[in-house]
N, C-alpha and C. Protein backbone atom coordinates (compact mmCIF):
# COMPACT_ATOMS: atom_id res chain seq x y z
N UNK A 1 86.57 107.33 101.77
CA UNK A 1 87.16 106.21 102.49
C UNK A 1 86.96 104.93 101.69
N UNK A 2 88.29 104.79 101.74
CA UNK A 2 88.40 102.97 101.22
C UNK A 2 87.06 101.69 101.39
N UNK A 3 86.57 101.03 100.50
CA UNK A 3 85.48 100.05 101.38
C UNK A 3 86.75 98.91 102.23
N UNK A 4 87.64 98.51 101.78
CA UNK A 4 88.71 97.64 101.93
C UNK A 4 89.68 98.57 103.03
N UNK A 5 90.11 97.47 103.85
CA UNK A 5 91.24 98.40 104.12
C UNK A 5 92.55 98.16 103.08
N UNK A 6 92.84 97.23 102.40
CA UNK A 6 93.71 96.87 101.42
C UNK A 6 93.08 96.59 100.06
N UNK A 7 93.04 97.30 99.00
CA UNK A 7 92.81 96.62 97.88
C UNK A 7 93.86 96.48 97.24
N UNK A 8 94.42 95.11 96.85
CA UNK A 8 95.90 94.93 96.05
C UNK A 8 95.50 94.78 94.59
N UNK A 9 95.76 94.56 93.49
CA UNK A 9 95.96 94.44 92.23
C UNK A 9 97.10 93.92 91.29
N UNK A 10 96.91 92.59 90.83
CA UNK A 10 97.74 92.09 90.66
C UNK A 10 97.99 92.62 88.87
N UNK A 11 98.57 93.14 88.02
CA UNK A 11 98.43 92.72 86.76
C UNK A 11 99.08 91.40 86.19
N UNK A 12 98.42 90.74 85.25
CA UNK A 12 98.02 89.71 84.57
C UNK A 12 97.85 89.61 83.48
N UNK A 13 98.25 90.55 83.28
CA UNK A 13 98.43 91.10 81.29
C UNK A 13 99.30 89.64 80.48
N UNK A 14 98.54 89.30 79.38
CA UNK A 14 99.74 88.54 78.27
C UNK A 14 99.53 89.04 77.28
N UNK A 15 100.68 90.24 76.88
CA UNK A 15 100.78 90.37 75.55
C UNK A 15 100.65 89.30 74.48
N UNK A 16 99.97 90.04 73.50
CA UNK A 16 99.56 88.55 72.09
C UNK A 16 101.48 88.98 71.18
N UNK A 17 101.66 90.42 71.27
CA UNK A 17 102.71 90.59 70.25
C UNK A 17 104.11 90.30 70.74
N UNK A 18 104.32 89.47 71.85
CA UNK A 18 105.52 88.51 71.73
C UNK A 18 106.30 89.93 73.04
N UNK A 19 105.62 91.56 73.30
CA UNK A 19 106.44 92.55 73.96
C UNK A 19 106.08 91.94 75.65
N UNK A 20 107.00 92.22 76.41
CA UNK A 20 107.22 91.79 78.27
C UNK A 20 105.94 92.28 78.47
N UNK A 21 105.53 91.04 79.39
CA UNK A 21 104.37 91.32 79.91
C UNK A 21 103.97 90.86 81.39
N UNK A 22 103.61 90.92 82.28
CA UNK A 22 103.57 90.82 83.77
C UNK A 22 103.52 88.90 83.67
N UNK A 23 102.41 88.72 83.19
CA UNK A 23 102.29 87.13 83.06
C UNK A 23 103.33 86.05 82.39
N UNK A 24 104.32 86.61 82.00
CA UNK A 24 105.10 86.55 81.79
C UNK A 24 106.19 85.67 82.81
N UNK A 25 105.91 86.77 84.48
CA UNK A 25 106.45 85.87 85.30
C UNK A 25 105.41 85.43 86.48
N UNK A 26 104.46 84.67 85.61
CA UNK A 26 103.42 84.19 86.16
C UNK A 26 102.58 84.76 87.53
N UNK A 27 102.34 85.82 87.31
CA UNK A 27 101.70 86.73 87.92
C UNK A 27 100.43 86.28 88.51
N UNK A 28 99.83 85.80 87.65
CA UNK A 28 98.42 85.22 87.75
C UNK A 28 98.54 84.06 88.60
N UNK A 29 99.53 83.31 89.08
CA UNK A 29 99.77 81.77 89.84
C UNK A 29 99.90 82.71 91.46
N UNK A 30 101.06 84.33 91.13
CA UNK A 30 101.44 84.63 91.90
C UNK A 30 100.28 85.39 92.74
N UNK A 31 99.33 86.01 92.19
CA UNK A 31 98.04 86.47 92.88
C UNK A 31 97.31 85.58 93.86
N UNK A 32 97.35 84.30 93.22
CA UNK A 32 96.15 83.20 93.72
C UNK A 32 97.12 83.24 94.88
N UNK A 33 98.28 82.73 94.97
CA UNK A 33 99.51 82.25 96.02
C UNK A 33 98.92 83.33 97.36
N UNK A 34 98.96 85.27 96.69
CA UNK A 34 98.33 86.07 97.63
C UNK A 34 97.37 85.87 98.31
N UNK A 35 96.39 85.51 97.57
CA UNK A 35 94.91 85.36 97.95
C UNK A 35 94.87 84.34 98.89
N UNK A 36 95.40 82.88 98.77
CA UNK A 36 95.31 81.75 99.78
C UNK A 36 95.88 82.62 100.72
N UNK A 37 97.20 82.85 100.61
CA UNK A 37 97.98 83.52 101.84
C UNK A 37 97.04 84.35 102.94
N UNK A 38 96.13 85.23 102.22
CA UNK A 38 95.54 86.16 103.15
C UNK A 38 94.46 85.55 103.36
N UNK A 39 94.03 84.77 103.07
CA UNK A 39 92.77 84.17 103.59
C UNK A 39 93.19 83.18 104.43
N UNK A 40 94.42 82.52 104.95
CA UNK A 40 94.39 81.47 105.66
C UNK A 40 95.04 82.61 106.68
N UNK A 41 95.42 83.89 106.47
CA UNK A 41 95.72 84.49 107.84
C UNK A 41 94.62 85.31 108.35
N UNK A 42 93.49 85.08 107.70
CA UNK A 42 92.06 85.74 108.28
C UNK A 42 92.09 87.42 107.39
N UNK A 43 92.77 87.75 106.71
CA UNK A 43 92.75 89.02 106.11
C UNK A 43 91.47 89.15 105.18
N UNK A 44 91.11 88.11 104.48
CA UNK A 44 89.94 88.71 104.05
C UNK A 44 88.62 88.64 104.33
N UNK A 45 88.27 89.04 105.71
CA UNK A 45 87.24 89.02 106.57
C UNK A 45 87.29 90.37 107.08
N UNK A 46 86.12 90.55 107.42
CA UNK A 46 85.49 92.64 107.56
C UNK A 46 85.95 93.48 106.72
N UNK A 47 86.25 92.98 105.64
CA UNK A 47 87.21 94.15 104.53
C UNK A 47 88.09 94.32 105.07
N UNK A 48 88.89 93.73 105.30
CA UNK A 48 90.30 94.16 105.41
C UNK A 48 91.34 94.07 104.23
N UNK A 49 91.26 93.12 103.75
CA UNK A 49 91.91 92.80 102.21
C UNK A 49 91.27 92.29 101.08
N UNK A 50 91.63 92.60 99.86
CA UNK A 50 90.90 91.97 99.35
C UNK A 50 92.05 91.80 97.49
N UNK A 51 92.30 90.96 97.37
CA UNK A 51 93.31 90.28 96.53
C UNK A 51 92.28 90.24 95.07
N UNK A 52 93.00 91.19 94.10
CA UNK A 52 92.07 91.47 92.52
C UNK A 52 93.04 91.08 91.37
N UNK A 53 92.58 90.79 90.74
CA UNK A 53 93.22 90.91 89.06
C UNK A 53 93.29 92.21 88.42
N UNK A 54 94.02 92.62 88.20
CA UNK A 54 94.09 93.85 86.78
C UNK A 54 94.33 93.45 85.71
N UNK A 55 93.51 94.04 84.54
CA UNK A 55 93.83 94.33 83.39
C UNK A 55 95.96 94.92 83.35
N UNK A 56 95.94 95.07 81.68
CA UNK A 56 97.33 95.73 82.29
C UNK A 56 97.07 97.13 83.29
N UNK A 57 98.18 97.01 83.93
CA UNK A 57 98.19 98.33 84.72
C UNK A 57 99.82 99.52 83.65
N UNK A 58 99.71 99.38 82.28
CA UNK A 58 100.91 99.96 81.52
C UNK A 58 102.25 100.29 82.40
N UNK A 59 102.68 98.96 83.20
CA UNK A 59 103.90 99.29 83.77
C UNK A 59 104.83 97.61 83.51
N UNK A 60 104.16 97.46 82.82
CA UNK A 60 104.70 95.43 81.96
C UNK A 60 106.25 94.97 81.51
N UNK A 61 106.66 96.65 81.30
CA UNK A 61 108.31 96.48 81.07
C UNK A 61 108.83 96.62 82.25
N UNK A 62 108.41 97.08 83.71
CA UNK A 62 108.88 96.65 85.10
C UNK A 62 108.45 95.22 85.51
N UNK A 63 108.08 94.40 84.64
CA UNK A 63 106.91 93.13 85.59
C UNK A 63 107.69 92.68 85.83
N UNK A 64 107.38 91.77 86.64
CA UNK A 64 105.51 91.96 87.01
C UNK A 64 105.36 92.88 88.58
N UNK A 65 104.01 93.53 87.98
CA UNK A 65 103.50 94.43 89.17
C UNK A 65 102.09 94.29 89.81
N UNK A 66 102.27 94.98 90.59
CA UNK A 66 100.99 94.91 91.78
C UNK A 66 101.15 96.34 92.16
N UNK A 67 99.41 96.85 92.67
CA UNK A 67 99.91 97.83 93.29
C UNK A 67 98.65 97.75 94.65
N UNK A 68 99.28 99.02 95.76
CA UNK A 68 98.24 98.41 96.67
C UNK A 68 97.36 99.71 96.87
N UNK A 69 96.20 100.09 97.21
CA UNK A 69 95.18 101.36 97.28
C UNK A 69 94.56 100.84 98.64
N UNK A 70 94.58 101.84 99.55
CA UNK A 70 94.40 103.24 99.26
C UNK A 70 96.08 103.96 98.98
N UNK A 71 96.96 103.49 99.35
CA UNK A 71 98.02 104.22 99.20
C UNK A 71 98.26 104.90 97.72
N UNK A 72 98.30 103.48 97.12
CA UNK A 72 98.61 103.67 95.68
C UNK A 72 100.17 102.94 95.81
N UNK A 73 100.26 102.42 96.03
CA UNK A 73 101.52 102.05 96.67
C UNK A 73 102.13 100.87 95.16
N UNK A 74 103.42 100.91 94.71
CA UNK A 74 103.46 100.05 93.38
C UNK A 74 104.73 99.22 93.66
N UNK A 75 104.49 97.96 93.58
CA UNK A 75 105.50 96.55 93.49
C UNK A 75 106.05 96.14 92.72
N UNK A 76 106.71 95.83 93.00
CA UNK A 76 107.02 94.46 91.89
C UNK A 76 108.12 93.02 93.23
N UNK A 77 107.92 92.12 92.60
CA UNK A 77 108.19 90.91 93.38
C UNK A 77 109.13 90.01 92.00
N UNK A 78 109.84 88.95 92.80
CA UNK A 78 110.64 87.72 92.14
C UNK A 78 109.55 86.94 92.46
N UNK A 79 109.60 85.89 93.74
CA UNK A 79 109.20 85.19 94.18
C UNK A 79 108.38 84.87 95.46
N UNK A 80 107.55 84.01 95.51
CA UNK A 80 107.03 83.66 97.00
C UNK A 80 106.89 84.54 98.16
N UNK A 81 108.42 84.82 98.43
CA UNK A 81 109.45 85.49 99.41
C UNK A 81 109.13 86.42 99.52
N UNK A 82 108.82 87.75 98.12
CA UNK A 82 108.93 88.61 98.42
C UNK A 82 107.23 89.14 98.62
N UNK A 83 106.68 87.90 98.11
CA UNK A 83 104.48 88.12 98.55
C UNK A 83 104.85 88.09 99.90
N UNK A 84 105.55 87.08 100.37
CA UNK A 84 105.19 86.77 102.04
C UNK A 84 105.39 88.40 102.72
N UNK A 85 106.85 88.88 102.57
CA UNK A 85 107.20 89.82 102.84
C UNK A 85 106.37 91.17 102.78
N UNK A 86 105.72 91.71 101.21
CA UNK A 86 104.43 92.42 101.59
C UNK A 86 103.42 92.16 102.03
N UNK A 87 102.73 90.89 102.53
CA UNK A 87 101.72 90.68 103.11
C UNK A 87 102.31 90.96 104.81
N UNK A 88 103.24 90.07 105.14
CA UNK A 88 103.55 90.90 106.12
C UNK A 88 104.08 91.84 106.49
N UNK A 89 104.60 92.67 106.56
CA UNK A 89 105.23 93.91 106.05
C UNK A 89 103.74 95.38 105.83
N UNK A 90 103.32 94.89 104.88
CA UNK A 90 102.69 96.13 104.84
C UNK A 90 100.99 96.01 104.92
N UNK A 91 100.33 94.34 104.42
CA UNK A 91 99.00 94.42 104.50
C UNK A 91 98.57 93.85 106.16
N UNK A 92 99.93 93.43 107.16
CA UNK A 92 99.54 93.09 108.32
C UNK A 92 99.84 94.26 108.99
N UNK A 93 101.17 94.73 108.52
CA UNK A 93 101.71 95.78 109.60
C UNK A 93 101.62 97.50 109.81
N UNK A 94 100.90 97.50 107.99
CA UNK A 94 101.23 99.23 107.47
C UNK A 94 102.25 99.55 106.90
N UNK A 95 103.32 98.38 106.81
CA UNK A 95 105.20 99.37 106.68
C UNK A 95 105.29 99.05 105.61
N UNK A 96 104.97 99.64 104.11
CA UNK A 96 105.78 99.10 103.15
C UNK A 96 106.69 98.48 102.54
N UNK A 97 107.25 97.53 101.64
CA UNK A 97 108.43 97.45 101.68
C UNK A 97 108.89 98.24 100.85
N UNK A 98 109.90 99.22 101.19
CA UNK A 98 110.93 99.29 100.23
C UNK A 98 111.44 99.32 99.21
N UNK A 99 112.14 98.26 99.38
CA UNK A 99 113.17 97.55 98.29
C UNK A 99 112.71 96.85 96.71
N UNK A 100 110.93 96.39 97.27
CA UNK A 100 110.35 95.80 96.79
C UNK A 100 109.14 97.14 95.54
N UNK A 101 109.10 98.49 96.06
CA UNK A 101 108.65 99.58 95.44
C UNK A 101 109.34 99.98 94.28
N UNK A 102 108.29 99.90 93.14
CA UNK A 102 108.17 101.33 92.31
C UNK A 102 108.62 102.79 92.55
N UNK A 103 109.32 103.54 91.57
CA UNK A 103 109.06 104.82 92.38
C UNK A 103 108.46 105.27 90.97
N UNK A 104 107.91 106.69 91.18
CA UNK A 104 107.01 107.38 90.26
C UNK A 104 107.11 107.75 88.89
N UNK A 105 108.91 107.38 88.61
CA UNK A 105 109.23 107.63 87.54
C UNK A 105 109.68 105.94 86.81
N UNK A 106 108.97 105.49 87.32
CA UNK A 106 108.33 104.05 86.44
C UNK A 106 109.83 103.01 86.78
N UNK A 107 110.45 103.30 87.87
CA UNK A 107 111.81 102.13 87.81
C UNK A 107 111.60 101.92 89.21
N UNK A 108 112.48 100.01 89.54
CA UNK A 108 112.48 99.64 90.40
C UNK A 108 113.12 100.25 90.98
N UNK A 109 112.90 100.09 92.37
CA UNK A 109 114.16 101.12 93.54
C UNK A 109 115.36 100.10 93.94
């Protein structure tokens, strides 16, 4: 069992050799954005969430990604819009999004 009920993971990778990299579309601004978000809605209190940095997670030519555990569950986002949307959506409600998923063979859906 999970200690968290949500552990998310943002990657934050900047390639040095010029190849796509999550930070790229400021991933790292976009984590913190998570983190306030769930802390001003009380999520990260009793373990319920808990908002991390990754190293790369080798999926940088989809970035930028996130993924969420225990599911294993894998993102990718544009903007703002689409954090708000998995925070509510799946770290308030359980329901994944979608539209917003990875599938296993490494492409957006």
């Amino acid at each position: 069992m999970s200690f968290y009920k949500y552990h998310v993971f943002f990657c934050t990778n900047k390639r040095e050799n010029g190849e796509k990299s999550c930070e790229d579309f400021n991933s790292a601004a976009m984590r913190d954005y998570a983190k306030q978000r769930c802390k001003s809605l009380g999520l990260h209190k009793e373990n319920q969430v808990r908002i991390n940095t990754a190293g790369c997670l080798n999926r940088c030519e989809l970035g930028p990604v996130m993924v969420v555990y225990p599911e294993d569950t894998w993102y990718t986002w544009v903007d703002e819009a689409d954090i708000d949307e998995i925070i509510d959506s799946h770290l308030l409600k359980g329901q994944p999004v979608e539209r917003l998923m990875l599938d296993p063979d490494n492409k957006a859906k």
